[in-house]
Protein backbone atom coordinates (compact mmCIF):
# COMPACT_ATOMS: atom_id res chain seq x y z
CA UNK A 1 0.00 0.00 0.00
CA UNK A 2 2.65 2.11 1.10
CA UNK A 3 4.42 1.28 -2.28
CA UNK A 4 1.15 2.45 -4.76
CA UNK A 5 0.97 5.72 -2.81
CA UNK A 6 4.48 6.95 -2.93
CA UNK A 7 4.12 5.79 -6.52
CA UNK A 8 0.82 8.14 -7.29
CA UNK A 9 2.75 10.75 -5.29
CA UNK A 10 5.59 10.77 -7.18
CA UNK A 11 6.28 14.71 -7.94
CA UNK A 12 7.26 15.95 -11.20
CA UNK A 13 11.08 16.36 -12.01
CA UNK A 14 11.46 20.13 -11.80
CA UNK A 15 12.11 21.85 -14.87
CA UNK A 16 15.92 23.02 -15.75
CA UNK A 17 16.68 26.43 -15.62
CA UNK A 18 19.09 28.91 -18.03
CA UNK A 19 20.67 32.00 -16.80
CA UNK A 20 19.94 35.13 -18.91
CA UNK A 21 21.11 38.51 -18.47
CA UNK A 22 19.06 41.71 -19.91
CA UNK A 23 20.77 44.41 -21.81
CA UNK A 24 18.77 47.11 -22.98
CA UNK A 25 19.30 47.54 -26.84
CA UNK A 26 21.54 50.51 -27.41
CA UNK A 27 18.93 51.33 -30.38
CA UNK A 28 17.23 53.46 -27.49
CA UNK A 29 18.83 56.98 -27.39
CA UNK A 30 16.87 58.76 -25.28
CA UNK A 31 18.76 59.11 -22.01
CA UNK A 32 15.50 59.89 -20.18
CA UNK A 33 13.73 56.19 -22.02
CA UNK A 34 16.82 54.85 -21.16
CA UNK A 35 16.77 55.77 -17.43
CA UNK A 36 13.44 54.19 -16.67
CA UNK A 37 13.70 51.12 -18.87
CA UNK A 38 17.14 50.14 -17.49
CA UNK A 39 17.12 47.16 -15.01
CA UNK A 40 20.29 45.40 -13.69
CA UNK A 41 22.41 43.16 -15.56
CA UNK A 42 23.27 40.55 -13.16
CA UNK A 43 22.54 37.29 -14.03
CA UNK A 44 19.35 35.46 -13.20
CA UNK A 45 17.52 31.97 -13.73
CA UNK A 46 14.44 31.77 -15.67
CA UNK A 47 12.74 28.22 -16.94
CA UNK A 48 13.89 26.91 -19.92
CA UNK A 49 10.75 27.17 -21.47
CA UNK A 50 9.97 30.61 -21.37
CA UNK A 51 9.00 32.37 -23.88
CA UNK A 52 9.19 36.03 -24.86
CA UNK A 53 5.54 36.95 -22.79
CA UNK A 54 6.94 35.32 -19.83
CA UNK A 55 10.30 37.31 -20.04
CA UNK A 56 8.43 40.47 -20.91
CA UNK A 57 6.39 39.96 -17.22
CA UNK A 58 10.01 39.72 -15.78
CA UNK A 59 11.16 42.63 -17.22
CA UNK A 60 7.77 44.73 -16.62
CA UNK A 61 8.40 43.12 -13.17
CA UNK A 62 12.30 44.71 -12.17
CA UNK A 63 10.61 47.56 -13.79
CA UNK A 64 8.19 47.84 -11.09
CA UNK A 65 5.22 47.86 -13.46
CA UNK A 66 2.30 45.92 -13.89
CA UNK A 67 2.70 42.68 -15.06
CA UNK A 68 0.07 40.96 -16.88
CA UNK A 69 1.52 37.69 -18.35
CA UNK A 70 -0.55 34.66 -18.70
CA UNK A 71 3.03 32.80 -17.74
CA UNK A 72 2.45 34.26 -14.47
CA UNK A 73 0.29 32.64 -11.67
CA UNK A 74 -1.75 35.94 -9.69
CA UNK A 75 -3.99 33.41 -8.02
CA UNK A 76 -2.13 34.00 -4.72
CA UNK A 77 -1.74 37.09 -4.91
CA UNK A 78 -2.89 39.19 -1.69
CA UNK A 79 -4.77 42.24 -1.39
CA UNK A 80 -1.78 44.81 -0.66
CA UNK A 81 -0.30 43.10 -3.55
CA UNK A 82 -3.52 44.55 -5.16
CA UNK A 83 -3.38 47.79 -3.69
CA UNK A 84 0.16 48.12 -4.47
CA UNK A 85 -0.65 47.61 -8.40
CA UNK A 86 -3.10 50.57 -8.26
CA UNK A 87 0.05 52.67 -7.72
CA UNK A 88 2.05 51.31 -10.46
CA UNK A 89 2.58 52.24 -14.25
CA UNK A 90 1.36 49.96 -16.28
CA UNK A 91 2.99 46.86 -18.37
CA UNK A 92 4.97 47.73 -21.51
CA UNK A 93 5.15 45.16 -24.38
CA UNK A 94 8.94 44.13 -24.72
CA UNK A 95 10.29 42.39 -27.33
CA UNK A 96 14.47 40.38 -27.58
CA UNK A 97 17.14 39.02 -29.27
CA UNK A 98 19.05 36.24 -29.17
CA UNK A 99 22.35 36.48 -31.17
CA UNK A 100 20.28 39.47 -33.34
CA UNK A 101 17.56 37.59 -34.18
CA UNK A 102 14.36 38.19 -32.52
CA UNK A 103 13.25 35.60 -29.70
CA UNK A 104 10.16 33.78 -31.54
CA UNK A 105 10.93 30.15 -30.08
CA UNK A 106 11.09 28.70 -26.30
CA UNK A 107 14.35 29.96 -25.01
CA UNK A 108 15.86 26.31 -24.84
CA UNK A 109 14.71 25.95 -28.20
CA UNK A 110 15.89 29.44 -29.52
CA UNK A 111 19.75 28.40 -27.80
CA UNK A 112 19.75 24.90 -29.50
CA UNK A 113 18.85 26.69 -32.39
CA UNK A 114 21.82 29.30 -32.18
CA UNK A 115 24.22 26.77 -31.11
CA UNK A 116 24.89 28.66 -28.15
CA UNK A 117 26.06 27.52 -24.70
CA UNK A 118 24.47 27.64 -20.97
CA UNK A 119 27.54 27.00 -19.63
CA UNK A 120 27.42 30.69 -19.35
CA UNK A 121 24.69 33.37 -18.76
CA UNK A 122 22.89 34.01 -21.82
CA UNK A 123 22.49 37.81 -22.80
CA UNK A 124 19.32 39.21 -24.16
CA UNK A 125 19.03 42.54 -25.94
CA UNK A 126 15.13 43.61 -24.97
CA UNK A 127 13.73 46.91 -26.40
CA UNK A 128 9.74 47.84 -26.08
CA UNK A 129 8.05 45.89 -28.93
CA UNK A 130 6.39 47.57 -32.08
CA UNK A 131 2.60 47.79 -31.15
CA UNK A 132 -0.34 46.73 -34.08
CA UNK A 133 -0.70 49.48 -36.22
CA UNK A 134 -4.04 51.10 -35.65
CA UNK A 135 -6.79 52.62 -38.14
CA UNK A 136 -6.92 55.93 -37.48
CA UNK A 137 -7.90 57.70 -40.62
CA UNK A 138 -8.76 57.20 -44.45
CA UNK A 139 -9.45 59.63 -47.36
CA UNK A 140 -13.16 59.71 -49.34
CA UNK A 141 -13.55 57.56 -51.89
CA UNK A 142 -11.51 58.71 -54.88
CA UNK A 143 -12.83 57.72 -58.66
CA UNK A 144 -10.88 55.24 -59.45
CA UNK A 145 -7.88 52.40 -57.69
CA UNK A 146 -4.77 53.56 -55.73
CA UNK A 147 -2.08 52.35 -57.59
CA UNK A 148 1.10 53.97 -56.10
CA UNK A 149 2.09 56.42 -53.73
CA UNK A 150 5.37 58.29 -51.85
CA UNK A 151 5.11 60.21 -48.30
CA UNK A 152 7.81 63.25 -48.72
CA UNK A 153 8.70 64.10 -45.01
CA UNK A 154 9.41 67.90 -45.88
CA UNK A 155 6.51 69.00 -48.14
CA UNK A 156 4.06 70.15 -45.46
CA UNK A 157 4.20 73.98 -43.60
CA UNK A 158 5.24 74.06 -40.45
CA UNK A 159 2.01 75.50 -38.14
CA UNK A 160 0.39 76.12 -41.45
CA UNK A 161 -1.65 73.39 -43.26
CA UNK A 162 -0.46 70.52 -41.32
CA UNK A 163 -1.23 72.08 -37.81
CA UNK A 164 -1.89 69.04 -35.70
CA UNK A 165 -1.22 66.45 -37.58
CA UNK A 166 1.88 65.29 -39.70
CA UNK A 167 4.08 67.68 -41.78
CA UNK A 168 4.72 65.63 -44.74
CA UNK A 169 2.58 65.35 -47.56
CA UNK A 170 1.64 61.82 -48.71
CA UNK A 171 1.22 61.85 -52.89
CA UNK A 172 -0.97 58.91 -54.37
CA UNK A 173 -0.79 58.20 -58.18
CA UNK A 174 -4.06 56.64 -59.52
CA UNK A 175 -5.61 54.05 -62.66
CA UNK A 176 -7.37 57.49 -63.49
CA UNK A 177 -4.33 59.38 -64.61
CA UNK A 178 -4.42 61.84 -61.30
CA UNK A 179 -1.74 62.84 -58.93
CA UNK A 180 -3.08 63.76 -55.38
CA UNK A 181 -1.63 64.82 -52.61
CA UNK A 182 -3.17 64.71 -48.63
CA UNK A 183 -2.21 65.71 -45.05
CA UNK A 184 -3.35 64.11 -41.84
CA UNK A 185 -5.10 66.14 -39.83
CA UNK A 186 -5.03 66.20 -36.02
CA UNK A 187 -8.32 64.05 -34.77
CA UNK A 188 -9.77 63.88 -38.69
CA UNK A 189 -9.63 61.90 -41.44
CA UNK A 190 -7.46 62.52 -44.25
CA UNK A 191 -7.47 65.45 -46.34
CA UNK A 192 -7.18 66.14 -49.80
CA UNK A 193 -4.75 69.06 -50.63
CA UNK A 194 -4.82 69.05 -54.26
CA UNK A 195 -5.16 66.66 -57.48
CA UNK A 196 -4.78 67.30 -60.87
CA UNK A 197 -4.69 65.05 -63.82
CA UNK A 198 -1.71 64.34 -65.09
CA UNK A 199 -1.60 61.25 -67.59
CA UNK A 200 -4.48 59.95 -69.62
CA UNK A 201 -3.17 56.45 -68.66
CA UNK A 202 -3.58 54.46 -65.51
CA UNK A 203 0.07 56.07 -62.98
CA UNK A 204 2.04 52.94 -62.61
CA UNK A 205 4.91 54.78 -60.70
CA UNK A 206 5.80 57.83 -58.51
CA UNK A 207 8.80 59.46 -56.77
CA UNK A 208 8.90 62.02 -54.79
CA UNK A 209 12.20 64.14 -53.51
CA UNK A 210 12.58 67.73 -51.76
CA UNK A 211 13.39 70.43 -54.53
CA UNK A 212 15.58 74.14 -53.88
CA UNK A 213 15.11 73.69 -50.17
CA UNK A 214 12.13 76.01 -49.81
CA UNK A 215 9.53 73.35 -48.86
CA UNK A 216 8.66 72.56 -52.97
CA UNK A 217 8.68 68.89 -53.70
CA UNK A 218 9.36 67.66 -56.96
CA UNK A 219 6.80 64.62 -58.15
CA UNK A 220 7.72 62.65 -60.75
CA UNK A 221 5.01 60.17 -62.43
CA UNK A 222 5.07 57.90 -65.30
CA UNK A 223 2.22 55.98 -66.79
CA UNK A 224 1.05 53.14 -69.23
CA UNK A 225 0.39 55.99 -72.05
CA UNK A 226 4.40 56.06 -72.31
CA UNK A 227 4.41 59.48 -70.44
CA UNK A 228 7.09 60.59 -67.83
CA UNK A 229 6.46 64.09 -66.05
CA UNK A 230 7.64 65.66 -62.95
CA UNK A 231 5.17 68.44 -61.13
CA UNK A 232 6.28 71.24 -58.53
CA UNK A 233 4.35 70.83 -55.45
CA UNK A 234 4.25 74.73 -53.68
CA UNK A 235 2.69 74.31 -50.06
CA UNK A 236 1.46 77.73 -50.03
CA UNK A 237 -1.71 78.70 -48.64
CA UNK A 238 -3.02 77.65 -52.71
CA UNK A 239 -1.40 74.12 -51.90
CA UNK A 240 -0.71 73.47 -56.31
CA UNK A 241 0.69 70.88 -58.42
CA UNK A 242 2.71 72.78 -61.40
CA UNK A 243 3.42 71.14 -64.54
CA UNK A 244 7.32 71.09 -64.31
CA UNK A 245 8.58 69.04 -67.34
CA UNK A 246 8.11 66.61 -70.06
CA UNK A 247 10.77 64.02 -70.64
CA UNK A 248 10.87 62.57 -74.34
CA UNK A 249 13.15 60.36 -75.69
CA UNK A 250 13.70 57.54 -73.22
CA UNK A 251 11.11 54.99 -74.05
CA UNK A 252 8.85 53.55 -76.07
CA UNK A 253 6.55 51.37 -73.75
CA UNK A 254 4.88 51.92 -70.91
CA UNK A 255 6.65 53.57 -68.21
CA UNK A 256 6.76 50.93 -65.11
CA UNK A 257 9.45 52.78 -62.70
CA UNK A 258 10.80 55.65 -61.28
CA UNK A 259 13.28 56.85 -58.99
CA UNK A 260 14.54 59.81 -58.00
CA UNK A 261 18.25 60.49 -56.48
CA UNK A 262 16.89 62.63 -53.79
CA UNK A 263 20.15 64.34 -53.12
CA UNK A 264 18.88 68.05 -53.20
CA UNK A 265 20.41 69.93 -50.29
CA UNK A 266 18.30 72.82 -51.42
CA UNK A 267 21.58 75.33 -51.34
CA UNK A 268 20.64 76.51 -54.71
CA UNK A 269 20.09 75.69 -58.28
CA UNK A 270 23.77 75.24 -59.36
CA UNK A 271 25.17 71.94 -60.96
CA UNK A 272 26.74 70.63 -58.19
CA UNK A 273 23.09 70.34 -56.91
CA UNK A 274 21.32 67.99 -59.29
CA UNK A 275 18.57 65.59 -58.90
CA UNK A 276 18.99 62.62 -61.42
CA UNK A 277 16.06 60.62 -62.13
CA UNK A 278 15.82 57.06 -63.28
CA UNK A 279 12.84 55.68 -65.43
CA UNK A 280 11.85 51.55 -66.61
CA UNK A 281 9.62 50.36 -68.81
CA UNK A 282 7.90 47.74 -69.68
CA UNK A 283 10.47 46.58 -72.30
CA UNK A 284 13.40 46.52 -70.07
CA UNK A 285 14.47 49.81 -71.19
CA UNK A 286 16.66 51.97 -68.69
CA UNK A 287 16.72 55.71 -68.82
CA UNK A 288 18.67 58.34 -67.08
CA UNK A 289 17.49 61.97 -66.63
CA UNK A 290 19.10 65.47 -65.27
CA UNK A 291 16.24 67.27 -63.59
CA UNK A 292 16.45 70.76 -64.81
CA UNK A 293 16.45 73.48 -62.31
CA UNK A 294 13.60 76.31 -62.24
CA UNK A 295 15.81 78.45 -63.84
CA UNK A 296 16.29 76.39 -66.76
CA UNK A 297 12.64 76.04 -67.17
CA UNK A 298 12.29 80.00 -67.33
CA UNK A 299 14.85 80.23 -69.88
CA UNK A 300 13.44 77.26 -72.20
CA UNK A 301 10.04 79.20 -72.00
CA UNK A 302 11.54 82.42 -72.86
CA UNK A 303 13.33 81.05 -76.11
CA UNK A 304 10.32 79.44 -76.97
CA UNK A 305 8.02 81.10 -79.18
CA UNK A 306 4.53 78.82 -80.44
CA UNK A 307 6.57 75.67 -80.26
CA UNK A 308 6.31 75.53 -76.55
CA UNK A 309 2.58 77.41 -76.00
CA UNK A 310 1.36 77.22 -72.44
CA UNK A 311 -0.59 74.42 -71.38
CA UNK A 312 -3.50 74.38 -68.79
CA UNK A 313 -3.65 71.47 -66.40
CA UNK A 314 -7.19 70.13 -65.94
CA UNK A 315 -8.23 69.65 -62.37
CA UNK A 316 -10.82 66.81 -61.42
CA UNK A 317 -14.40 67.43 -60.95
CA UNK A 318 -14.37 67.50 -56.85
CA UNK A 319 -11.60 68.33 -56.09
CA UNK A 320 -10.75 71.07 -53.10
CA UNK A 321 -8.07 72.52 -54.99
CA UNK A 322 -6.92 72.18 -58.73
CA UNK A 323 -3.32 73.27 -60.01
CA UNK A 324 -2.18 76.50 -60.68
CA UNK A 325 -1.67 78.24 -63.88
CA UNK A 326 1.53 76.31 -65.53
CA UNK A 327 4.47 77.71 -67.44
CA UNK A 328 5.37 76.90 -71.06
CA UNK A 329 6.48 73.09 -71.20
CA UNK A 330 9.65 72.05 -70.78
CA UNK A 331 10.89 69.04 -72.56
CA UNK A 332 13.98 67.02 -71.17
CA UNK A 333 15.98 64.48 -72.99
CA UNK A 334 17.61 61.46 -71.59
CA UNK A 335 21.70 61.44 -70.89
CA UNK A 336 21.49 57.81 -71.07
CA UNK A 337 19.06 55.29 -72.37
CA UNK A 338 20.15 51.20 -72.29
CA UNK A 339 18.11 47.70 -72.51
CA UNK A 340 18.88 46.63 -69.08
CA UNK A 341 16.39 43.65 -68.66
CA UNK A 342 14.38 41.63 -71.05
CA UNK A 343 11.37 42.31 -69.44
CA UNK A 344 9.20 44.57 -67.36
CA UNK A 345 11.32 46.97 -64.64
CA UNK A 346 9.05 46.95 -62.06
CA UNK A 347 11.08 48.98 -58.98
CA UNK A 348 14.06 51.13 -59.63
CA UNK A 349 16.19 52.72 -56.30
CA UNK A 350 19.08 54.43 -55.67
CA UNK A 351 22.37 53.79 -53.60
CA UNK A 352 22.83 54.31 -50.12
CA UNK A 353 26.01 56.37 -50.08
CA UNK A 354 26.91 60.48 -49.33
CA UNK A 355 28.50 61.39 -52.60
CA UNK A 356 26.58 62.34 -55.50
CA UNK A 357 24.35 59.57 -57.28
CA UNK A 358 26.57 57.05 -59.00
CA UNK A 359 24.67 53.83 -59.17
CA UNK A 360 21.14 52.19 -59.26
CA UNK A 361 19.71 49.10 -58.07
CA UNK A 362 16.77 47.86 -60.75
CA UNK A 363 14.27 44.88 -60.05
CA UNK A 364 12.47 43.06 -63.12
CA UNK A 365 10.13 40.56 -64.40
CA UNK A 366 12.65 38.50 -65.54
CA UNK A 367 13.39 37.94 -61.61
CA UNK A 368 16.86 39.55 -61.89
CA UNK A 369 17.70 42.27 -59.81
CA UNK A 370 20.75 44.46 -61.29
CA UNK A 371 23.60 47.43 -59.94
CA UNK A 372 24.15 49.70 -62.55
CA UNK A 373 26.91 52.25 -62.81
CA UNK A 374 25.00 55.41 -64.33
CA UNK A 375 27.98 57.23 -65.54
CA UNK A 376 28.96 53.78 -67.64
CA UNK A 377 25.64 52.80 -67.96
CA UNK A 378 28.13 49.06 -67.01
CA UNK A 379 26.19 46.23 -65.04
CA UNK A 380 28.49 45.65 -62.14
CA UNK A 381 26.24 43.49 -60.43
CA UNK A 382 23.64 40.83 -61.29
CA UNK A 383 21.23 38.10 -58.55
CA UNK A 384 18.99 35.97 -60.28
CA UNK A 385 16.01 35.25 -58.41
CA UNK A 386 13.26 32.44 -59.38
CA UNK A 387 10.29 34.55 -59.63
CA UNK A 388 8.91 37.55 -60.82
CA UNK A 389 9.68 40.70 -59.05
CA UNK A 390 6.93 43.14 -58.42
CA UNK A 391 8.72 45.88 -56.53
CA UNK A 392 11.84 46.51 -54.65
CA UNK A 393 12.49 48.96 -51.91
CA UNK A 394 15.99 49.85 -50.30
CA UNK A 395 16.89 50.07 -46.62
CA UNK A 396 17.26 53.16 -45.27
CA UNK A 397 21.21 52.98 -44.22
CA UNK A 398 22.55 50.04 -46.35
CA UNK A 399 22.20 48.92 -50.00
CA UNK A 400 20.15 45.48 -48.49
CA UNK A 401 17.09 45.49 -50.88
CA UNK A 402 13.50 44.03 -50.35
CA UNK A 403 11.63 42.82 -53.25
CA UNK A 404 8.08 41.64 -53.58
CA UNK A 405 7.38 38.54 -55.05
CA UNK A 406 4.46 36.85 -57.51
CA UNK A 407 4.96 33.81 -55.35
CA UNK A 408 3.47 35.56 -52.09
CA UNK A 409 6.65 36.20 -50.56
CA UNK A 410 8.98 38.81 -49.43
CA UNK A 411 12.97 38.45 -50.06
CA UNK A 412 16.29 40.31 -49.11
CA UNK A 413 19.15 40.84 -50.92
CA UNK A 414 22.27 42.33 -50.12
CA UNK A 415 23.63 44.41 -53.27
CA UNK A 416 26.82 45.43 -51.23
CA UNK A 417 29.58 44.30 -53.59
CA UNK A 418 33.26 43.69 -53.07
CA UNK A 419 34.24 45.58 -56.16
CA UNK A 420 34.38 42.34 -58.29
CA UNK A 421 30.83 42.19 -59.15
CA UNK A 422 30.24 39.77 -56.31
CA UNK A 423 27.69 40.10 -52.97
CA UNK A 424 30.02 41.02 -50.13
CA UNK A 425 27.14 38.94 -47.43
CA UNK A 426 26.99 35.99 -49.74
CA UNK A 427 30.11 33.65 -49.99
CA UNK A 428 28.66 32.38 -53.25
CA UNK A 429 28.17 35.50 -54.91
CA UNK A 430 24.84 34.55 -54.50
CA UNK A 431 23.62 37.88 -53.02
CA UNK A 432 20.27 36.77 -51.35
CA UNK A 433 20.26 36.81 -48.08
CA UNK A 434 17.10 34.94 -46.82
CA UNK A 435 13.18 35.07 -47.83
CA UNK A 436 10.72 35.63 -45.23
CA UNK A 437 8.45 33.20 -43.96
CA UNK A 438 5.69 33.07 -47.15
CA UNK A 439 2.67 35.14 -45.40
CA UNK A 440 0.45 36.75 -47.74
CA UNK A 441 -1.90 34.12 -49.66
CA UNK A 442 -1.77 36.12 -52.85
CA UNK A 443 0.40 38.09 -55.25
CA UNK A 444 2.87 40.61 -52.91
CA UNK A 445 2.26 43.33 -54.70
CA UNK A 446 4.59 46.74 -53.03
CA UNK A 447 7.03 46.35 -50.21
CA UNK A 448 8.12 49.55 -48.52
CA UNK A 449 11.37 50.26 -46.39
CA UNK A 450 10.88 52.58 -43.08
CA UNK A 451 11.96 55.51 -43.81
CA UNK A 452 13.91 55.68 -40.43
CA UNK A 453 14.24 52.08 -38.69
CA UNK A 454 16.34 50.01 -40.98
CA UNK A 455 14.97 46.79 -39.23
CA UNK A 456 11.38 47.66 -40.09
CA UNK A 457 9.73 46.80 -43.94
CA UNK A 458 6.14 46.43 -44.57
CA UNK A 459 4.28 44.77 -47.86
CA UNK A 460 0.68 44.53 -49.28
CA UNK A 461 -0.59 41.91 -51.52
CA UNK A 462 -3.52 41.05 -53.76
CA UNK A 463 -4.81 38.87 -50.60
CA UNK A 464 -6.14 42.43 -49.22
CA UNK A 465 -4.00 42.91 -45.63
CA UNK A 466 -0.98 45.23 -45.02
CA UNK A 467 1.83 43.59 -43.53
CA UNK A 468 4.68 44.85 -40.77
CA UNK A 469 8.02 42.74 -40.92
CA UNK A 470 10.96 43.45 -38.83
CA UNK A 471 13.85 41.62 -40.87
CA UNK A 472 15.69 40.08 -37.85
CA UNK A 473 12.19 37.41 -38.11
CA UNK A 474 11.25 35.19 -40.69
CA UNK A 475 7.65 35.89 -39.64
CA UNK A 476 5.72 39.06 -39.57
CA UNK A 477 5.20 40.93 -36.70
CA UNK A 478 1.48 41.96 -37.40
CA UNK A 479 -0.73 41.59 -40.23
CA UNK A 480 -4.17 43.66 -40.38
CA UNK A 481 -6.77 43.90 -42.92
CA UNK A 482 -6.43 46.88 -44.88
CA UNK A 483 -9.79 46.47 -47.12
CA UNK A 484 -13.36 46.60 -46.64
CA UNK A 485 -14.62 44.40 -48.87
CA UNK A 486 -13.55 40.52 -49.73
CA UNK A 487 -11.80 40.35 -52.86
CA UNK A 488 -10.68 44.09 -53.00
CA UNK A 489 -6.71 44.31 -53.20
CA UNK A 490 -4.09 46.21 -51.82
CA UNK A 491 -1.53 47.83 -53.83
CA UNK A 492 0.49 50.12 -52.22
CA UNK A 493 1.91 51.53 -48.97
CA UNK A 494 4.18 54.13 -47.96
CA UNK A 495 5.57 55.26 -44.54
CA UNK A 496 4.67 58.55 -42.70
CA UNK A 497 6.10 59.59 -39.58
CA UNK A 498 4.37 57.37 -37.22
CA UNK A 499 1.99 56.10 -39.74
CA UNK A 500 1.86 53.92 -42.47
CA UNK A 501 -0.24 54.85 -45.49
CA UNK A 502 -1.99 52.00 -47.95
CA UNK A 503 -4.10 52.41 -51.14
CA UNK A 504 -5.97 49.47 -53.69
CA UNK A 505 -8.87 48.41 -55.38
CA UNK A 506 -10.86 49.71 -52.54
CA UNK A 507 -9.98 53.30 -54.08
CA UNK A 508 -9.97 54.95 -50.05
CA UNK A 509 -6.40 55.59 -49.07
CA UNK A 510 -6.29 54.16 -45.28
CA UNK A 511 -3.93 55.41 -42.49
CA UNK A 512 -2.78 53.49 -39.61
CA UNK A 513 -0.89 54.31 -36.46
CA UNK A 514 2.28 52.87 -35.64
């Protein structure tokens, strides 16, 4: 008897433990976030099976916060432990990393996984996580589908238009031919600034880059009826979209792609202060462009006679505010025009570097991406993928790319190069450095780099939801519906400050809080 009951008694073995240490991630600059997040470093033992909601409890816990954890047992908790909660702030959301990937497994399993050893403590980088984004505004319904868009962070007027609400101007290209531009407004939807139609083809591309440092931004547009245009947007209090130039010359398709070099400091309108623009069709043809300064517009238009006779934009039937009266046109031609793919160029981008514009990344049908040396016009570099690209997007600080995929997937690539055409991350010359975890359930169809967090991407897809990725995860960090209807298709994003923009099928451009 004595036997069977120590035998039904028989306690559990306990469960091992690993000792972690917390550093706080040094991505946090704030000295005064820094003060009140930081916790000790000294080692301590946690269960080998927690996982990152049990380890954010333990932080929120040295923190002196709340801690609401379902890892946690509160059942015997007593009622000045109660009381004593009242007076504390409440639980932040933190998120870590193991050897700088971010903690998605058990921590045993996340170790074994690294190949790391317990013989010592284990260091964790924890930072407060990225929170869902948030629906907190959206534009009327516009006439026709969203098809691309570009948030320029210094087109807005300081305390004048955007009073309360973001600075930047977010510009949307749509299947109607229009450009648009819109503002958030402080506890309203989105507002329409201006529109004015621009191509009488659906916009299949836009860039957008700061222009003579005196708050214009220069909008550049191309579209399936083989047209490539920039516009001058002037944030007055008449908020307009001028007719800037016409660029002629560089293709003979429809124009899939472009990209401007963004490198205006605004110090003036000499030559040492040129924007270069880079167009792709749907041919595979490549074309380079010198954006011609204000000045050079004025003079074109005074040697012109009847040749160049002054053109009135048309604004759209509803709109708040059309363009302004526009000067004579100014045609451009291209300083260098190549076949670069065989196919469709479907996302064009720049370098990251300081100097002046010397080189462009290009993304294709033919699922190749390229590096191209623009003063050559030479293909230095060249990945071969296995499926169509749809767009590409560069990271903020580095030349790793993100491409969206037909397949339903997201990929990165490192175009970094060692000077003999091959990838400086990839021993093979290879060049691709991993593909997310496939998400979406339809065609990816834009993926867009945060403009200031170089760990942070986001996509849409044809399967209607807006994704947020942070690259150190195969798997997305949140995923949220970003249509109405079932069916309707998202097609674009762009990030704001704080906010991340998305447009479709739906034709209602949607903003949501970060």
């Amino acid at each position: 008897m004595s036997d069977q009951s120590s035998s039904s008694g028989e306690e559990q073995p306990e469960e091992s433990k690993i000792r972690i240490s917390f550093i706080l991630s040094p991505s946090i600059s704030s000295s005064t976030q820094r003060e009140s997040l930081e916790i000790p470093k000294e080692p301590i033992a946690v269960p080998s099976s927690i996982r990152k909601r049990g380890l954010s409890a333990i932080v929120n816990h040295l923190l002196d916060r709340k801690v609401i954890s379902d890892d946690v047992d509160t059942t015997n908790n007593d009622s000045d432990d109660e009381e004593n909660e009242e007076d504390q702030l409440p639980a932040i959301p933190f998120d870590f990393l193991l050897n700088s990937k971010l903690l998605r497994l058990s921590l045993e399993a996340a170790i074994r996984k690294e190949g790391l050893s317990t013989e010592h403590s284990i260091e964790l980088e924890y930072f407060p996580a990225r929170l869902p984004p948030k629906k907190d505004g959206e534009s009327d319904v516009l006439p026709d589908w969203i098809n691309v868009m570009d948030y320029n962070h210094s087109g807005g007027v300081s305390g004048g238009n955007s009073e309360g609400g973001n600075k930047g101007v977010l510009f949307t290209g749509g299947a109607d031919g229009s450009i648009r531009s819109f503002q958030s407004k402080s506890g309203s939807s989105l507002q329409q600034i201006c529109n004015v139609m621009a191509h009488t083809a659906p916009i299949k591309c836009l860039s957008t880059s700061p222009f003579l440092g005196n708050n214009q931004t220069l909008v550049a547009t191309g579209s399936m009826d083989q047209t490539l245009i920039t516009h001058l947007y002037n944030p007055t209090s008449s908020s307009t979209l001028d007719l800037h130039a016409v660029y002629t010359g560089g293709h003979t398709n429809s124009i899939g792609s472009v990209a401007l070099s963004n490198n205006s400091s605004g110090s003036g309108e000499g030559g040492n202060d040129k924007i270069i623009m880079a167009s792709g069709d749907w041919d595979g043809g490549l074309a380079i462009w010198s954006i011609p300064t204000l000045s050079e517009v004025v003079d074109n238009s005074n040697d012109s006679d009847e040749e160049n006779t002054s053109k009135k934009q048309k604004g759209v039937k509803g709109s708040k505010v059309t363009s302004s009266s526009n000067t004579n046109i100014h045609e451009v031609k291209p300083l260098q025009s190549i076949k670069a793919h065989s196919t469709n160029i479907s996302g064009i981008s720049f370098t990251h570097n300081s100097s002046s514009p010397s080189t462009i990344i290009t993304g294709s049908w033919d699922h190749s991406l390229k590096l191209y040396d623009i003063n050559r016009m030479d293909n230095i570099l060249t990945l071969n993928g296995s499926r169509v690209i749809t767009s590409i997007s560069r990271c903020c600080n580095s030349n790793v790319v993100a491409t969206s995929n037909s397949d339903n997937t997201v990929r990165l690539w490192d175009m970094r190069t060692d000077g003999s055409g091959s990838s400086a991350m990839s021993s093979n010359g290879g060049g691709m450095d991993k593909s997310l975890r496939t998400s979406h359930k339809g065609w990816v169809s834009n993926v867009c780099w945060s403009n200031v967090d170089p760990y942070i991407l986001g996509s849409t897809s044809h399967d209607g939801t807006l994704k947020v990725w942070d690259i150190r995860s195969s798997l997305p960090l949140h995923t949220v519906k970003a249509v109405s209807k079932r069916g309707e298709k998202v097609l674009c994003l762009s990030f704001g400050e704080n906010v991340i923009y998305s447009g479709g099928s739906d034709c209602v451009v949607k903003q949501f809080g970060l």
